[in-house]
Protein backbone atom coordinates (compact mmCIF):
# COMPACT_ATOMS: atom_id res chain seq x y z
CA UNK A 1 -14.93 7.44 -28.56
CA UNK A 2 -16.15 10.43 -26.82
CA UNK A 3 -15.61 11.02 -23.21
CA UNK A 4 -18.74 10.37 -20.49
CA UNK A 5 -20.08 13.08 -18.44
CA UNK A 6 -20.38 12.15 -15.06
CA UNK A 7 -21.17 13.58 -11.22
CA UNK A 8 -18.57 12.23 -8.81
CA UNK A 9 -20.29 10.73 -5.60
CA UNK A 10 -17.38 10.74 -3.42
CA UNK A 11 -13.71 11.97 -3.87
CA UNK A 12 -11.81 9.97 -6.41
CA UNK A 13 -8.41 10.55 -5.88
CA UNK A 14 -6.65 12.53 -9.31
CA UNK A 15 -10.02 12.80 -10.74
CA UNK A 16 -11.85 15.15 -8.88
CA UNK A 17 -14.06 15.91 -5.44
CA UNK A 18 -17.74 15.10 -4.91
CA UNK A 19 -20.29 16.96 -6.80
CA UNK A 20 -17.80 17.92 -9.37
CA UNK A 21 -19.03 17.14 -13.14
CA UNK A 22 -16.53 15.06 -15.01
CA UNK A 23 -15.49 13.84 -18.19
CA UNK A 24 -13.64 10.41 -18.24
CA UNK A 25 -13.14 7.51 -20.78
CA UNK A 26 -16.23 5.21 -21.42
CA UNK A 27 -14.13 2.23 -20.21
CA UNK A 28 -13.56 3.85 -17.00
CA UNK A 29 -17.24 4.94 -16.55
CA UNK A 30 -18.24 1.64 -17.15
CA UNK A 31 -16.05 -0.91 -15.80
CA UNK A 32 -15.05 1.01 -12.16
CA UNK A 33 -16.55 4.90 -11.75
CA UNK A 34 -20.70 3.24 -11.57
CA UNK A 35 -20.16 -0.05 -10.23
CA UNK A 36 -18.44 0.94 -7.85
CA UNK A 37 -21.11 3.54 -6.97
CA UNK A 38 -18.42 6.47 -7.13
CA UNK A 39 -20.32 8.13 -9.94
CA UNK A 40 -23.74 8.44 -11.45
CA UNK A 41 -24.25 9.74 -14.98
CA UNK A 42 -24.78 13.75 -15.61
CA UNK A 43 -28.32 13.75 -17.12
CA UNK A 44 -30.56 16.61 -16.32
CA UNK A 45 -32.51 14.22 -13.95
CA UNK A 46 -29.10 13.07 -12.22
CA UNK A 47 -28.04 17.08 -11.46
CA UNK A 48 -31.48 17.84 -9.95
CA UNK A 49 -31.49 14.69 -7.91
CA UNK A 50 -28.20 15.03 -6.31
CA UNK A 51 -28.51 18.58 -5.98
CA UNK A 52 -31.34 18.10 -3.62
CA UNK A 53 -28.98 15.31 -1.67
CA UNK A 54 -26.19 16.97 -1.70
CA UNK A 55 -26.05 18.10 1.75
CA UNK A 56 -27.28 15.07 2.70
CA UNK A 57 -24.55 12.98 1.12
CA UNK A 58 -22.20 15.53 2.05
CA UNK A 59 -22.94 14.65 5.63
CA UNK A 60 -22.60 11.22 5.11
CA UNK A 61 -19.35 11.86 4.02
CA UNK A 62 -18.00 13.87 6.94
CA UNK A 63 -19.49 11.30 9.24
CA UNK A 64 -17.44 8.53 7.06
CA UNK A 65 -14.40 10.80 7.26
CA UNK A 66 -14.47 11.63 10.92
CA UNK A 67 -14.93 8.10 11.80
CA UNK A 68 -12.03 6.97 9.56
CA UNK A 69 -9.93 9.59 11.50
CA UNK A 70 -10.68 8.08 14.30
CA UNK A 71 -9.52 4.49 13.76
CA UNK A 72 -6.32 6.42 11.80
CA UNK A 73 -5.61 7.92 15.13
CA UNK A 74 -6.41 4.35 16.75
CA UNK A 75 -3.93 2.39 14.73
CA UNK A 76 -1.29 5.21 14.03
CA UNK A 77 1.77 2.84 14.20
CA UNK A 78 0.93 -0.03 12.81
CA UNK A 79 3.15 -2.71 11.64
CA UNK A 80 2.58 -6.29 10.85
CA UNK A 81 4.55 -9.10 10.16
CA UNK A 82 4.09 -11.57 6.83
CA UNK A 83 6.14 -15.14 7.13
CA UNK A 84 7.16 -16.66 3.79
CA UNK A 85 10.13 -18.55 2.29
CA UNK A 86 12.62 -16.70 0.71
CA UNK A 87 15.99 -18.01 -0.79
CA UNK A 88 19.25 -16.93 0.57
CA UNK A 89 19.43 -13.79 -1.03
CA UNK A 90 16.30 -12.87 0.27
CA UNK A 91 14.15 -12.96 -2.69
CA UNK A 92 10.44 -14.58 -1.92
CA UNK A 93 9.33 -17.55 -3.41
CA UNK A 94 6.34 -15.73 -4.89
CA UNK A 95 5.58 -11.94 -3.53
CA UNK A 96 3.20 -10.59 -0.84
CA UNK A 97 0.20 -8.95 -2.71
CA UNK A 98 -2.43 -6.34 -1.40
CA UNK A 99 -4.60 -9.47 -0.14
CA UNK A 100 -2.17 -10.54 1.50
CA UNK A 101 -1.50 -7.07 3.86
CA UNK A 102 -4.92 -6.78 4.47
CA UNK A 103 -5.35 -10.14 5.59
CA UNK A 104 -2.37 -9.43 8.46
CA UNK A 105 -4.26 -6.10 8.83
CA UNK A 106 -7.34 -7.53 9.82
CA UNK A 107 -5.29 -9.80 12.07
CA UNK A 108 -3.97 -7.29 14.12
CA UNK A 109 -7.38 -5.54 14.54
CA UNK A 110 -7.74 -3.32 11.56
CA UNK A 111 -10.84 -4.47 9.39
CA UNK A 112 -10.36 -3.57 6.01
CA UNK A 113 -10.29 -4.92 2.74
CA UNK A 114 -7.28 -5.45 -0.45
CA UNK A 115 -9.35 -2.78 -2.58
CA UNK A 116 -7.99 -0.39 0.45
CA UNK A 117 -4.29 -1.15 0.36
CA UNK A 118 -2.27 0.45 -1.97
CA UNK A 119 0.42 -1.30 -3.19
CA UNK A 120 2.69 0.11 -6.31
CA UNK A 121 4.24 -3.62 -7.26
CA UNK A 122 4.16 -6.48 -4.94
CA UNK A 123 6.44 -6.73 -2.34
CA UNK A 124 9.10 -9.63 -3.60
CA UNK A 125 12.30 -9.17 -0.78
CA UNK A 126 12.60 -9.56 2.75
CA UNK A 127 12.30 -6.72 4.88
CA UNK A 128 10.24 -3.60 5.83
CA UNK A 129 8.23 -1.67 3.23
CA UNK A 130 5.55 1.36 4.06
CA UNK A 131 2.32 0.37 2.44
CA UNK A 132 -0.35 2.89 1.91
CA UNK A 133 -3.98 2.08 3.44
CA UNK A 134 -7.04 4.32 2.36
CA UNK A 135 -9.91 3.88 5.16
CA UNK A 136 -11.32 6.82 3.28
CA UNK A 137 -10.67 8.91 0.39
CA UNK A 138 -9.60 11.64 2.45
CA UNK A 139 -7.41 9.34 5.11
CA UNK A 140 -4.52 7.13 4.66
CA UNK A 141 -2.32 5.77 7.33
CA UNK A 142 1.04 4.17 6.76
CA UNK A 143 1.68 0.72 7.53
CA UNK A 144 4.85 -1.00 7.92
CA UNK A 145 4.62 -4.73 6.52
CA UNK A 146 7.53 -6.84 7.89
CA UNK A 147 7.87 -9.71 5.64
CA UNK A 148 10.45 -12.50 7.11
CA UNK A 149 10.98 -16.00 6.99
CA UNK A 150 10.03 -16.86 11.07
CA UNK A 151 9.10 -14.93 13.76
CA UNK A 152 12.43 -14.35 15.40
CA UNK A 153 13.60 -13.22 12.01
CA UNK A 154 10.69 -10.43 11.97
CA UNK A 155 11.46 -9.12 15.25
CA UNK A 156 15.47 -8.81 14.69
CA UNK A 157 14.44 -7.09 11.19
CA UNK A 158 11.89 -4.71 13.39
CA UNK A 159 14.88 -3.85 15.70
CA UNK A 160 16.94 -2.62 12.76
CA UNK A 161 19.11 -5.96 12.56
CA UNK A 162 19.91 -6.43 8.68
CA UNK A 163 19.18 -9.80 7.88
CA UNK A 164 21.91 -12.15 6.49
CA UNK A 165 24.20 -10.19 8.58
CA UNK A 166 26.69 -13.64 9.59
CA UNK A 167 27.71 -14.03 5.61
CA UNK A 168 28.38 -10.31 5.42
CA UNK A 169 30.63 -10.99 8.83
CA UNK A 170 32.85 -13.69 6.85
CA UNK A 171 33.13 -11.86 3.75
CA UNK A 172 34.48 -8.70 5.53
CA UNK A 173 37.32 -10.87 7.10
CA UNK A 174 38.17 -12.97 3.82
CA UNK A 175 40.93 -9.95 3.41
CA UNK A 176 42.37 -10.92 6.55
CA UNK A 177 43.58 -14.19 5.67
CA UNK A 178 45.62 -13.69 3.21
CA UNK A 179 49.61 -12.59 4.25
CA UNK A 180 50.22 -9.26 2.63
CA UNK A 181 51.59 -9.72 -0.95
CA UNK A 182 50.16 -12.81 -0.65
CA UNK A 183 48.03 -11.34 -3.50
CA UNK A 184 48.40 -10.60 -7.38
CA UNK A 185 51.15 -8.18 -7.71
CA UNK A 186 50.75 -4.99 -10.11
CA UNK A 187 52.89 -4.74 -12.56
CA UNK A 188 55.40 -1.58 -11.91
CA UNK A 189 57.41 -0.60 -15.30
């Protein structure tokens, strides 16, 4: 199959910046680059069209950009808190997806939606992971997800407590109950 020629509408991030003329798989033409209204295709017509909006798209963009800094500078910080059952090691019954963070995103006052989260794998153990959120193609902000089983668990993990921490307490002292050479004995030639 040959590749697609195509004029990027906004940045695409590893692929190129906007206006630049690019040549990508059909399949990802098709299925993501023009719905998603990220790309149009490079026919004669297209160049001469978007050359004559080009500095108005390009001001579209900053305004998008600026305004994304702005709620980036707004929400620097942010960190929310997921509750779900985990067993006793701490592995989740299930795993917090990108839907997921963006609902408890939203909650806290940060509108955005899953397609904006970036998420590697989903998040399967307890704890505190860094998620990336794009508000624009140009800005991401961190966010820290705390995923617990209860609230008072969430805020002990926040403080730096590590979770589990009473089992890890009676395993240290196990050695201490034992007389010494109480124990298997090496054997000495």
């Amino acid at each position: 199959m040959a590749a697609v020629e195509l004029i990027l509408l906004h940045r695409v991030e590893k692929l190129g910046q906007m206006g630049e003329v690019v040549r990508v798989k059909p399949g990802y033409a098709r299925n993501y680059l023009l719905p998603q209204k990220k790309a149009v295709r490079a026919t004669k017509d297209n160049i001469a069209k978007f050359e004559q909006q080009r500095a108005q798209l390009e001001a579209q963009n900053l305004r998008r950009r600026e305004e994304a800094e702005r709620v980036a500078e707004r929400v620097s910080g942010l960190s929310v808190v997921i509750i779900r059952q985990a067993g006793e090691s701490g592995s989740l019954y299930g795993s917090v997806s990108a839907r997921d963070i963006a609902q408890a995103c939203s909650q806290a006052g940060l509108s955005i939606g899953r397609q904006q989260v970036v998420l590697n794998h989903p998040i399967k153990t307890l704890g505190l992971t860094t998620v990336r959120i794009d508000l624009h193609p140009e800005v991401q902000i961190p966010v820290v997800v705390n995923v617990a089983r209860s609230p008072d668990e969430a805020e002990r993990q926040a403080r730096g407590e590590t979770i589990g921490g009473e089992e890890q307490d009676t395993q240290a002292e196990a050695p201490n109950l034992f007389e010494a050479g109480a124990g298997p004995q090496p054997d000495v030639p």
